[in-house]
C-alpha atoms as a PDB file:
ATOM      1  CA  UNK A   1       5.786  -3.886 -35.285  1.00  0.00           C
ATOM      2  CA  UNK A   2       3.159  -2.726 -32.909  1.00  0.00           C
ATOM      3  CA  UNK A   3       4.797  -1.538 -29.451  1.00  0.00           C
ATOM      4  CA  UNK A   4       2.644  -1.697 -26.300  1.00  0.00           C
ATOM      5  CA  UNK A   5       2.946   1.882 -24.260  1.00  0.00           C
ATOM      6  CA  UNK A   6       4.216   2.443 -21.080  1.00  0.00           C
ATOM      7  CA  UNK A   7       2.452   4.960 -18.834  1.00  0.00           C
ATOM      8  CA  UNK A   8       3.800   7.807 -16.539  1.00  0.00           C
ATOM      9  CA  UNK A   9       2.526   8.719 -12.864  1.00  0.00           C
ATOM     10  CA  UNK A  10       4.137  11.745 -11.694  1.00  0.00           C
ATOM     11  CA  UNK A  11       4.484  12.989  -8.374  1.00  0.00           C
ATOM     12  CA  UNK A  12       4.438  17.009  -8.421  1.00  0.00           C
ATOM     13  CA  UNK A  13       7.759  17.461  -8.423  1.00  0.00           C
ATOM     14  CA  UNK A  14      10.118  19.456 -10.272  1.00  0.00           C
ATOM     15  CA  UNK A  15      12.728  16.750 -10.577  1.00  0.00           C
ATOM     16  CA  UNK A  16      10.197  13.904 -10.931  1.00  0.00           C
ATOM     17  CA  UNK A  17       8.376  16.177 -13.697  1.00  0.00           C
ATOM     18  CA  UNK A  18      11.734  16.910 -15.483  1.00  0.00           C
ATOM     19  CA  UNK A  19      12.374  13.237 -15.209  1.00  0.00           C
ATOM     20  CA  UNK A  20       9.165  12.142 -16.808  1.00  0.00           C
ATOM     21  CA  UNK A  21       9.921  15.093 -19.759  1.00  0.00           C
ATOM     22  CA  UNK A  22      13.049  13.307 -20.552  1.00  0.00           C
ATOM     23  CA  UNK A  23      11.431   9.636 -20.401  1.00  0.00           C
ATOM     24  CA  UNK A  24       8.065  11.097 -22.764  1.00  0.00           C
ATOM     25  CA  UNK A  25      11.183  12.734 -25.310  1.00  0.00           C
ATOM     26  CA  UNK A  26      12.698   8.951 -25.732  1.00  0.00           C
ATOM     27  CA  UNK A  27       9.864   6.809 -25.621  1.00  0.00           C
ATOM     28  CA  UNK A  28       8.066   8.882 -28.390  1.00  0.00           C
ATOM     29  CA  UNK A  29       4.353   7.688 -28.976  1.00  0.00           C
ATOM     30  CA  UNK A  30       5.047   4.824 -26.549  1.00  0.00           C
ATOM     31  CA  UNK A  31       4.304   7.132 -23.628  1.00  0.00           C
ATOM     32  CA  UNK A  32       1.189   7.980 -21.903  1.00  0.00           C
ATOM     33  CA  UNK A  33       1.035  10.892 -19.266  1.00  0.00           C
ATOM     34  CA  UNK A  34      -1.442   9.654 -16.711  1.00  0.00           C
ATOM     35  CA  UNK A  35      -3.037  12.100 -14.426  1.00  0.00           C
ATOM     36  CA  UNK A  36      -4.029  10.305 -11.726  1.00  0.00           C
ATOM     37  CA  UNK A  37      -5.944  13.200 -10.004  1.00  0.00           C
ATOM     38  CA  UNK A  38      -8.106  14.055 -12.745  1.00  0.00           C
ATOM     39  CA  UNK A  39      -9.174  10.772 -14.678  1.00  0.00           C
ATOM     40  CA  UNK A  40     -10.785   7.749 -14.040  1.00  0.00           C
ATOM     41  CA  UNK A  41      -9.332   4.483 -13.839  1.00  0.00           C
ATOM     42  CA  UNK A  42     -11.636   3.357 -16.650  1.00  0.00           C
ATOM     43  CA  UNK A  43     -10.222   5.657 -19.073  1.00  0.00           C
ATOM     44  CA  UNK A  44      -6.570   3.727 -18.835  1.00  0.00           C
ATOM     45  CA  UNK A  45      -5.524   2.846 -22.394  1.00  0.00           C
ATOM     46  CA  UNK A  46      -6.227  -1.214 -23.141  1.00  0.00           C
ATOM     47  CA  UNK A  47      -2.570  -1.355 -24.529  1.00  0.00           C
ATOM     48  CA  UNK A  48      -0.327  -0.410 -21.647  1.00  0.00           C
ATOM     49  CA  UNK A  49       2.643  -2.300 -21.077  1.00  0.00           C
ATOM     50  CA  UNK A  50       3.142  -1.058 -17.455  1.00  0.00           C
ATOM     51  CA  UNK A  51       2.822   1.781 -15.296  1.00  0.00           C
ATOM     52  CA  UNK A  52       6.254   3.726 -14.292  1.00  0.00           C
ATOM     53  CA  UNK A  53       5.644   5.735 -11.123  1.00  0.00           C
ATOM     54  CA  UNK A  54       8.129   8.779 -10.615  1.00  0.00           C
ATOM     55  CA  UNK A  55       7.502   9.840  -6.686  1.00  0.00           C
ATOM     56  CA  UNK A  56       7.457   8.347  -3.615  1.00  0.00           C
ATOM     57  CA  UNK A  57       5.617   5.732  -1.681  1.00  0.00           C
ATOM     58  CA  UNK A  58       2.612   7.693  -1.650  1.00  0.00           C
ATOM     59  CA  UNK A  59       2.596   8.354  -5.585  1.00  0.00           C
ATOM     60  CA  UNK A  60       3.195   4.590  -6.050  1.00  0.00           C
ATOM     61  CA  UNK A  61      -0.636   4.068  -3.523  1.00  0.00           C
ATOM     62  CA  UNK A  62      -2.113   6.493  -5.254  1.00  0.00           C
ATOM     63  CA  UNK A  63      -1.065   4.995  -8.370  1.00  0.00           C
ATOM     64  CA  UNK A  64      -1.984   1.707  -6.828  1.00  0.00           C
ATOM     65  CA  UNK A  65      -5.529   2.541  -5.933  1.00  0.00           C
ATOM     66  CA  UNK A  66      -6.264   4.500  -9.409  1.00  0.00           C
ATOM     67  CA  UNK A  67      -5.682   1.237 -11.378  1.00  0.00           C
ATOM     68  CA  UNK A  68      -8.000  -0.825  -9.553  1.00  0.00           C
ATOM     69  CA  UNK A  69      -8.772  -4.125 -10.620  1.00  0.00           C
ATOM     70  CA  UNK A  70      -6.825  -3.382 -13.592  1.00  0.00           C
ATOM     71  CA  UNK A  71      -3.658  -6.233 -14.326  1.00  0.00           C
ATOM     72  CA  UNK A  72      -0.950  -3.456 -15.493  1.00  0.00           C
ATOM     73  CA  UNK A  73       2.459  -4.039 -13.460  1.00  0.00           C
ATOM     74  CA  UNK A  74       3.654  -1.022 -11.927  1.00  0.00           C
ATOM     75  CA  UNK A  75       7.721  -0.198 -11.307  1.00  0.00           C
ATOM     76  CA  UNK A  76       8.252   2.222  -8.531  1.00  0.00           C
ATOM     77  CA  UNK A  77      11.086   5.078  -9.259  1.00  0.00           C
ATOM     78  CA  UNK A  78      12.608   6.555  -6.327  1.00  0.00           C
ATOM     79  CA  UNK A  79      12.182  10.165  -5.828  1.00  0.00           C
ATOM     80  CA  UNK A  80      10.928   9.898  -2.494  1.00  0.00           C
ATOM     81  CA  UNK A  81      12.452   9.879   1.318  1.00  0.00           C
ATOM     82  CA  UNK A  82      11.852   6.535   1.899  1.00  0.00           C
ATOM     83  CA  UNK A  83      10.835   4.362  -1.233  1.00  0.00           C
ATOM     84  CA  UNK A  84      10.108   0.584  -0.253  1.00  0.00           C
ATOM     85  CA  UNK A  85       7.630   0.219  -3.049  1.00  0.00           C
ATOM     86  CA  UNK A  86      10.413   1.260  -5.838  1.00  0.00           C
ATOM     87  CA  UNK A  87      12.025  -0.923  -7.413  1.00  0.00           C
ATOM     88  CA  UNK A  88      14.717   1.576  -9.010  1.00  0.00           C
ATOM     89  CA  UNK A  89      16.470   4.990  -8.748  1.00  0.00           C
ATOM     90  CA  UNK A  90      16.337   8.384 -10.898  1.00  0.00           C
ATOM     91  CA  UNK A  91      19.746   7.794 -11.513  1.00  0.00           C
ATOM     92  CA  UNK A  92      18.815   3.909 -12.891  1.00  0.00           C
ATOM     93  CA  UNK A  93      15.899   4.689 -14.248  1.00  0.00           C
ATOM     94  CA  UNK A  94      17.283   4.619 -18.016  1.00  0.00           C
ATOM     95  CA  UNK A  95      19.258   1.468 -17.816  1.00  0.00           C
ATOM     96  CA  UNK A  96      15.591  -0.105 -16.345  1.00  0.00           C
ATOM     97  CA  UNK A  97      13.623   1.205 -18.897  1.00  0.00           C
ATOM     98  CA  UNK A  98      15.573  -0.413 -21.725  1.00  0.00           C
ATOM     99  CA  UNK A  99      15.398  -3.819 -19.852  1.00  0.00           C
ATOM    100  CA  UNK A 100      11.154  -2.960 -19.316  1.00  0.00           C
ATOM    101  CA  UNK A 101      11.179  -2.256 -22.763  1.00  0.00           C
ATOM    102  CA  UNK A 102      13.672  -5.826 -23.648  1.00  0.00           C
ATOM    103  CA  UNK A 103      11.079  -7.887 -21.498  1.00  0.00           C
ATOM    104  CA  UNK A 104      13.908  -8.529 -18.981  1.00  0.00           C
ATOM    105  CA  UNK A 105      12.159  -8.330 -16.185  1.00  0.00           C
ATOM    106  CA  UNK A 106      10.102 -10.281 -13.258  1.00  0.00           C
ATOM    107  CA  UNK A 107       6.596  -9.556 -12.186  1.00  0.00           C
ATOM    108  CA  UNK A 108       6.192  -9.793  -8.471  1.00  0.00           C
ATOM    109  CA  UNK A 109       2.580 -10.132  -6.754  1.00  0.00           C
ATOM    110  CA  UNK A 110       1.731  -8.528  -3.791  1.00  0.00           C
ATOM    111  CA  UNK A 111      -1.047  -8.510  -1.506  1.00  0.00           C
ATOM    112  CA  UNK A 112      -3.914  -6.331  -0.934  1.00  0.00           C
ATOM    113  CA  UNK A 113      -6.801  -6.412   1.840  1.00  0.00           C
ATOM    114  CA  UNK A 114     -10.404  -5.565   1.007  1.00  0.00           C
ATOM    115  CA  UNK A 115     -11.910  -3.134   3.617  1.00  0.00           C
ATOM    116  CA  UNK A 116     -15.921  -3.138   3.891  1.00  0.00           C
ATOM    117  CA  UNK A 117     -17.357  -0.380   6.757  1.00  0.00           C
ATOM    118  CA  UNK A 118     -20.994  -1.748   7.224  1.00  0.00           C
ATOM    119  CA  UNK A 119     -23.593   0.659   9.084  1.00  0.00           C
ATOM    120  CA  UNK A 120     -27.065   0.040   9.588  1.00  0.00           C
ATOM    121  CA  UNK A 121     -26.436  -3.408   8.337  1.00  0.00           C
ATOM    122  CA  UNK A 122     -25.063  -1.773   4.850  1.00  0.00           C
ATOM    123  CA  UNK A 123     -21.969  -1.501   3.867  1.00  0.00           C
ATOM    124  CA  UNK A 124     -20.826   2.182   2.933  1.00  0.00           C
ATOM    125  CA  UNK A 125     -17.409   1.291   1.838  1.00  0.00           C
ATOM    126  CA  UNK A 126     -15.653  -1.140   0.536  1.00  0.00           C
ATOM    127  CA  UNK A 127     -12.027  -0.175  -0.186  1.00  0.00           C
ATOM    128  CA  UNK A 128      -9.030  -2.209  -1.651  1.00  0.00           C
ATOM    129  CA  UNK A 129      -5.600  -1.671   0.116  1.00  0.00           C
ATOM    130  CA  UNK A 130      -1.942  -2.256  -0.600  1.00  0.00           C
ATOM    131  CA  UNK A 131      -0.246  -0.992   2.523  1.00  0.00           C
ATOM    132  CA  UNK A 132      -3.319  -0.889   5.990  1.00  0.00           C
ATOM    133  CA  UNK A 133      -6.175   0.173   7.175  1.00  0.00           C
ATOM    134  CA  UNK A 134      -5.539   2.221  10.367  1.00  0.00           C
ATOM    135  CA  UNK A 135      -8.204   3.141  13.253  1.00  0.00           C
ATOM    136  CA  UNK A 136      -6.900   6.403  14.402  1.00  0.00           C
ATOM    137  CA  UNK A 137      -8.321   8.837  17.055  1.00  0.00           C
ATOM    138  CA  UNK A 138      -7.976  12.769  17.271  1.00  0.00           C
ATOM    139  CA  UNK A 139      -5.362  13.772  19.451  1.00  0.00           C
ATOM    140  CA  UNK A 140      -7.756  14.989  22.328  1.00  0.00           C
ATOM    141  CA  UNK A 141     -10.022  11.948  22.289  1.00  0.00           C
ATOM    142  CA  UNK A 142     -10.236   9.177  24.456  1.00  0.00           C
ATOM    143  CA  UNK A 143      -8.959   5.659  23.622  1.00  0.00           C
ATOM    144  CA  UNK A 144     -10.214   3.734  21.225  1.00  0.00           C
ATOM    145  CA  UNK A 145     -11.888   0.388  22.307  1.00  0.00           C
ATOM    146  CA  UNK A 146     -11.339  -2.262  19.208  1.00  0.00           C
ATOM    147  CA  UNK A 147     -12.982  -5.421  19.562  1.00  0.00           C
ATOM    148  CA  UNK A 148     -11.609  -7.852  16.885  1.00  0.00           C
ATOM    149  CA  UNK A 149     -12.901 -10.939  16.187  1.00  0.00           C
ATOM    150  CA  UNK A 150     -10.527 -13.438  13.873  1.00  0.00           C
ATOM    151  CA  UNK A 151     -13.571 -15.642  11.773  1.00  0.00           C
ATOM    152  CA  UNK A 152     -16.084 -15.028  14.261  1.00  0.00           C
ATOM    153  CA  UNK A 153     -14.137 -15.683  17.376  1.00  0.00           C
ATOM    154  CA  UNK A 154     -13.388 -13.220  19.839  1.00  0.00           C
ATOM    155  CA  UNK A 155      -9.343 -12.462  19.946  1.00  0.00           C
ATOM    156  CA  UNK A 156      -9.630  -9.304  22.163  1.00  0.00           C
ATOM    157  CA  UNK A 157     -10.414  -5.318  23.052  1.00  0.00           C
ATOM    158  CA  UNK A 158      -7.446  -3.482  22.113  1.00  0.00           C
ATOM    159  CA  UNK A 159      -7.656  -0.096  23.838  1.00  0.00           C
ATOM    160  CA  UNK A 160      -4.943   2.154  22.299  1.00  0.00           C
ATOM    161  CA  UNK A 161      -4.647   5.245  19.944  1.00  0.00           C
ATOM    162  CA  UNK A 162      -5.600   2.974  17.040  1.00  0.00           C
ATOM    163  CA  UNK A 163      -5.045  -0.175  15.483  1.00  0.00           C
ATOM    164  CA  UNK A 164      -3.320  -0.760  12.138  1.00  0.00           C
ATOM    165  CA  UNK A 165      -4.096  -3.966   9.974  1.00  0.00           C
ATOM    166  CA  UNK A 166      -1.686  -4.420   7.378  1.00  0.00           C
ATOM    167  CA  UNK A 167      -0.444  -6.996   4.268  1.00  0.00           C
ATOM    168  CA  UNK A 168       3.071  -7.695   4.515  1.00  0.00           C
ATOM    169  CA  UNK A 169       3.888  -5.626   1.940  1.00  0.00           C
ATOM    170  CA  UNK A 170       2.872  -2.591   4.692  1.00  0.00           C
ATOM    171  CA  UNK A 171       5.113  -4.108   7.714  1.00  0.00           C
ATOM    172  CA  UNK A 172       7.411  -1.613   6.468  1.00  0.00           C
ATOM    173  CA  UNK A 173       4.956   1.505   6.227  1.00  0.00           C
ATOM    174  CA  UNK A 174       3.182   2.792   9.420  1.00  0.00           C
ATOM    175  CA  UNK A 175       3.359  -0.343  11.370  1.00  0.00           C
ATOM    176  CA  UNK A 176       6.653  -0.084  11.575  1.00  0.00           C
ATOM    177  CA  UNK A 177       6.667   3.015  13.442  1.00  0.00           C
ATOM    178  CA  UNK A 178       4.380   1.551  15.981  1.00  0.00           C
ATOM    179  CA  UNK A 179       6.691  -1.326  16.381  1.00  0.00           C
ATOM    180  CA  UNK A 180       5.458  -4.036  14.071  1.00  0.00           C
ATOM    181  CA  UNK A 181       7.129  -6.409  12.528  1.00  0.00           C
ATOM    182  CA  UNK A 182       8.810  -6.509   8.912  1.00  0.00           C
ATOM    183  CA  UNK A 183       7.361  -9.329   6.988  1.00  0.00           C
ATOM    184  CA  UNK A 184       8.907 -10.606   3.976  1.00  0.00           C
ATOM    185  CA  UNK A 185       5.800  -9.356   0.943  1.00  0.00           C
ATOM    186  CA  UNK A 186       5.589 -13.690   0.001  1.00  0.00           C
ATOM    187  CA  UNK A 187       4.387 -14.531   3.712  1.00  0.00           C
ATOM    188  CA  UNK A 188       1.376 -15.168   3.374  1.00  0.00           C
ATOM    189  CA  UNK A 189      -0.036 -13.008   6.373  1.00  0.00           C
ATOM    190  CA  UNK A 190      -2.285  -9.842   7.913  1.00  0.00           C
ATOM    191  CA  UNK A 191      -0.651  -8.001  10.287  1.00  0.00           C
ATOM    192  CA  UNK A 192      -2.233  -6.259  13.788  1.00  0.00           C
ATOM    193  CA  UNK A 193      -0.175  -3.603  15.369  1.00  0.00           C
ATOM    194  CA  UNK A 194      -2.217  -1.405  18.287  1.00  0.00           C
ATOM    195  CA  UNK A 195      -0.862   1.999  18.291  1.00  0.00           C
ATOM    196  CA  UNK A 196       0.280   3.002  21.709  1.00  0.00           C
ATOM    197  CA  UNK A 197      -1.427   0.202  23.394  1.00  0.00           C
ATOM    198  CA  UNK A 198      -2.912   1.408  27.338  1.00  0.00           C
ATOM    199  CA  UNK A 199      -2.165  -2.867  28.238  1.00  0.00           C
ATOM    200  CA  UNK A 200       1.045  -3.567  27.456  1.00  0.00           C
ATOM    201  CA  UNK A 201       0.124  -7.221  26.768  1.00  0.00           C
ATOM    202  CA  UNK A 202      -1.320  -6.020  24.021  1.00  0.00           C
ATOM    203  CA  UNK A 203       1.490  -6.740  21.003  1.00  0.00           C
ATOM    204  CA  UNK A 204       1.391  -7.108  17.577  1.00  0.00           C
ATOM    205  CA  UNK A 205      -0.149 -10.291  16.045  1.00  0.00           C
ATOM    206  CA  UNK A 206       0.841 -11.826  12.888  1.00  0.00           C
ATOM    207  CA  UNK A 207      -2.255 -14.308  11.618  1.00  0.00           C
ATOM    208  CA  UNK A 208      -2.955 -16.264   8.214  1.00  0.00           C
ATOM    209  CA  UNK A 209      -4.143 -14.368   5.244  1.00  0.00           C
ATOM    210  CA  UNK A 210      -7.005 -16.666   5.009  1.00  0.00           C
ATOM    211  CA  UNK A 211      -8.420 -15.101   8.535  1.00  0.00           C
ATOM    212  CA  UNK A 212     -11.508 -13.409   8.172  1.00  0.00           C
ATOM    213  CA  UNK A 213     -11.613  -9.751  10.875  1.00  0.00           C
ATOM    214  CA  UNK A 214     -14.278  -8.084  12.291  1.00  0.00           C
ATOM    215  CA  UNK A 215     -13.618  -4.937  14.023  1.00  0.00           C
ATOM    216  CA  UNK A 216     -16.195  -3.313  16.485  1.00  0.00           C
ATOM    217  CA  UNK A 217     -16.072  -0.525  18.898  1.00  0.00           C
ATOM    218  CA  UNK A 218     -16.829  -0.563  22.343  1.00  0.00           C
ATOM    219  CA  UNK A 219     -18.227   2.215  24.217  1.00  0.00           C
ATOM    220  CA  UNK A 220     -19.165   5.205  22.139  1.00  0.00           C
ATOM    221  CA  UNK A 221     -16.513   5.950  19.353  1.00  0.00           C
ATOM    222  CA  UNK A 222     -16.234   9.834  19.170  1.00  0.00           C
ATOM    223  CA  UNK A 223     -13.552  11.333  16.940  1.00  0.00           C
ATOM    224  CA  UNK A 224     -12.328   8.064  15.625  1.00  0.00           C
ATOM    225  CA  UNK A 225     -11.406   7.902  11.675  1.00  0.00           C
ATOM    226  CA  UNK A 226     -10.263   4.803   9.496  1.00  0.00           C
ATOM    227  CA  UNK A 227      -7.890   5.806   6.687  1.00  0.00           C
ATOM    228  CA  UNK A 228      -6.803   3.534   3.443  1.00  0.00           C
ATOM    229  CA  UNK A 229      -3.504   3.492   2.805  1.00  0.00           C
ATOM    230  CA  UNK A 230      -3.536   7.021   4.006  1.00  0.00           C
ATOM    231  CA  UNK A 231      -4.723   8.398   0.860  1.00  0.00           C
ATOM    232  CA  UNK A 232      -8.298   8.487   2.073  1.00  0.00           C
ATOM    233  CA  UNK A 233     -10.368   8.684   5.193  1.00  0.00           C
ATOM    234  CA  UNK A 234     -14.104   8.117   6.819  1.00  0.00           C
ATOM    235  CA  UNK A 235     -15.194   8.841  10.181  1.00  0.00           C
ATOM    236  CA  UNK A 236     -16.491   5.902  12.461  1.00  0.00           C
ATOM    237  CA  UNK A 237     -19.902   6.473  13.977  1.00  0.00           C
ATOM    238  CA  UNK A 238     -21.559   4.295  16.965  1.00  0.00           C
ATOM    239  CA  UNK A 239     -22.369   0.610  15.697  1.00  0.00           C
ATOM    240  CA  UNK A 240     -20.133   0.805  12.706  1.00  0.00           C
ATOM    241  CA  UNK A 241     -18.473  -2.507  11.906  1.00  0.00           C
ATOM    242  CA  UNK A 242     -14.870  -3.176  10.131  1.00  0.00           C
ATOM    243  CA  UNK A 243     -14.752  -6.159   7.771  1.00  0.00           C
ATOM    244  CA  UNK A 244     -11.508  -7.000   6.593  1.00  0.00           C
ATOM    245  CA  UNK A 245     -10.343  -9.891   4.416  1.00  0.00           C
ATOM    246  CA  UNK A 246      -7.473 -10.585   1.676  1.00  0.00           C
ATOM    247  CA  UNK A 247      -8.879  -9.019  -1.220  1.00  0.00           C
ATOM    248  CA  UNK A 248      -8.913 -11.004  -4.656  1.00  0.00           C
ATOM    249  CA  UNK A 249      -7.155  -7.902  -5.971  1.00  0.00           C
ATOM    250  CA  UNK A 250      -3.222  -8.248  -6.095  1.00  0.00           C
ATOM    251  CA  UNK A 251      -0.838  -5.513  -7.529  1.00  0.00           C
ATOM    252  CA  UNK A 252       1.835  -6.650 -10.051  1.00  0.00           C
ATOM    253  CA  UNK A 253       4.890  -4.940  -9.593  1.00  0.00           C
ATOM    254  CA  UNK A 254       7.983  -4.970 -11.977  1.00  0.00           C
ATOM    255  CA  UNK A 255      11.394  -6.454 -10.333  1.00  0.00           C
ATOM    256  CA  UNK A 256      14.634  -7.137 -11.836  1.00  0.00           C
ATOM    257  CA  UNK A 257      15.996  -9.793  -9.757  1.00  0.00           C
ATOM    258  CA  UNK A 258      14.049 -12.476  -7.357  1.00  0.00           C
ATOM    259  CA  UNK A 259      15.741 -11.097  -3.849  1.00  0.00           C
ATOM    260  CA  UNK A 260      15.829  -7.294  -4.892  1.00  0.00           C
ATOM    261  CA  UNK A 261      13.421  -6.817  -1.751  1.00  0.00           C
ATOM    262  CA  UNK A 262      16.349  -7.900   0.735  1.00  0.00           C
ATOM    263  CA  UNK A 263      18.563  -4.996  -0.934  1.00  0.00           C
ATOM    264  CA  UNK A 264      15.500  -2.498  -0.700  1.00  0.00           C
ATOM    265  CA  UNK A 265      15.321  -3.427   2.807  1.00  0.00           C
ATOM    266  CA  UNK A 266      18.620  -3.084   4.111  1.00  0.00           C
ATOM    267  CA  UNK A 267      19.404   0.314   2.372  1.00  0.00           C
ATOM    268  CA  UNK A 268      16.146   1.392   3.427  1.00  0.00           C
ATOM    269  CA  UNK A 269      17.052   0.626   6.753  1.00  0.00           C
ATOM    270  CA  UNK A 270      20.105   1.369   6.631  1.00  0.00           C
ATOM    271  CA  UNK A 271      21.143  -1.788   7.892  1.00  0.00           C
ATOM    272  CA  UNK A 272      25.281  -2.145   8.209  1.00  0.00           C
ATOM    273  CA  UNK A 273      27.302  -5.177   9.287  1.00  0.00           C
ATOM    274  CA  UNK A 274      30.605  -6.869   8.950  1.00  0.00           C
ATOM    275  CA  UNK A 275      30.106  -8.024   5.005  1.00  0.00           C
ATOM    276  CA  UNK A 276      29.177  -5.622   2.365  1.00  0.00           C
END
């Protein structure tokens, strides 16, 4: 019988590393170590069952990001401070292995967005994301002036310390913080949170996933920088625009029961209440 492998993402980490020792011992030839900081996503083995990634929510982007365009589910094992992206624990890791390996499992899809930067009327980036892309100034520079336009229409000039714009699946990351909302990852929805807004009219907006955003900047943008899912970064120069769209990309990721989100959420959260 011919087994499909399962691959390993690591996050350098002593107990995520021991971890992923123990995992390579039982799984035998069924495990592949992928180094996600030294290969290319091209080189991933045709015969992978999934992708298990032992870290946090910033191993599971990484992980995210090196797979591309690729359709290989990924499971998310806490070892992390906050973990929304995993799906398990260390300490349940074992008992959801066997039901990966037992085909007992769900596979979820989540959103991503495509970012294109376009300068000089070519685009010098275009960037898949599973969490935001966030306009960010340096601490000593002025606001930043965002005008967005929602499919060609004028919405408005946000002038704050940025502007995140974020799938539902990143309500929970960095737009949180800046007081966003938490939107359920099957809402079909982009999400615009202004980061320490100078109007306070200016709130976060919640608009359909179909919506087409332009992003340009008024004045002259000094010391502004867009990041991707905070893994990577590019500074903004004068006349740059921000195109930003659902992307055609999803990310599969391995769940064990249909509402396992609600129960990631409110431990998370640490939600409490009257029923347990």
């Amino acid at each position: 019988m011919t087994f499909k492998r399962i691959g390993l993402v690591v996050k350098n980490d002593i107990k995520a590393e021991q971890k992923a020792q123990a995992l390579a011992k039982k799984l035998k030839e069924q495990c592949v170590i992928i180094d996600i900081q030294n290969s290319l996503h091209e080189h991933l083995p045709d015969d992978l069952l999934c992708i298990i990634v032992l870290g946090g929510d910033g191993t599971f982007l990484t992980a995210a990001r090196f797979i591309g365009d690729k359709d290989i589910p990924l499971m998310g094992v806490k070892f992390g401070e906050v973990g929304f992206l995993a799906e398990t624990t260390e300490e349940n890791l074992d008992n959801a292995l066997d039901m990966v390996l037992n085909e007992k499992y769900l596979v979820q899809e989540r959103t991503r967005l495509k970012i294109i930067v376009r300068r000089n009327n070519k685009d010098i980036k275009c960037v898949d994301v599973l969490n935001d892309a966030v306009i960010n100034k340096s601490a000593l520079s002025r606001l930043a002036s965002c005008a967005v336009y929602i499919d060609s229409i004028y919405l408005t000039t946000f002038r704050a310390d940025g502007l995140i714009v974020g799938t539902p699946t990143g309500s929970t990351a960095y737009s949180l913080a800046a007081g966003g909302p938490v939107i359920h990852p099957w809402v079909p929805s982009i999400i615009l949170t202004p980061i320490c807004p100078f109007t306070l009219t200016n709130r976060p907006l919640i608009i359909p996933d179909m919506a087409k955003i332009e992003i340009q900047f008024e004045g002259n943008p000094t010391d502004i920088v867009l990041s991707f899912d905070g893994q990577e970064m590019i500074e903004i120069e004068p006349g740059d625009r921000i195109f930003i769209e659902k992307s055609r990309n999803v990310i599969k990721m391995i769940s064990f029961e249909e509402q396992s989100y609600f129960k990631v959420l409110k431990t998370r959260l640490k939600w409490s209440g009257g029923r347990s």
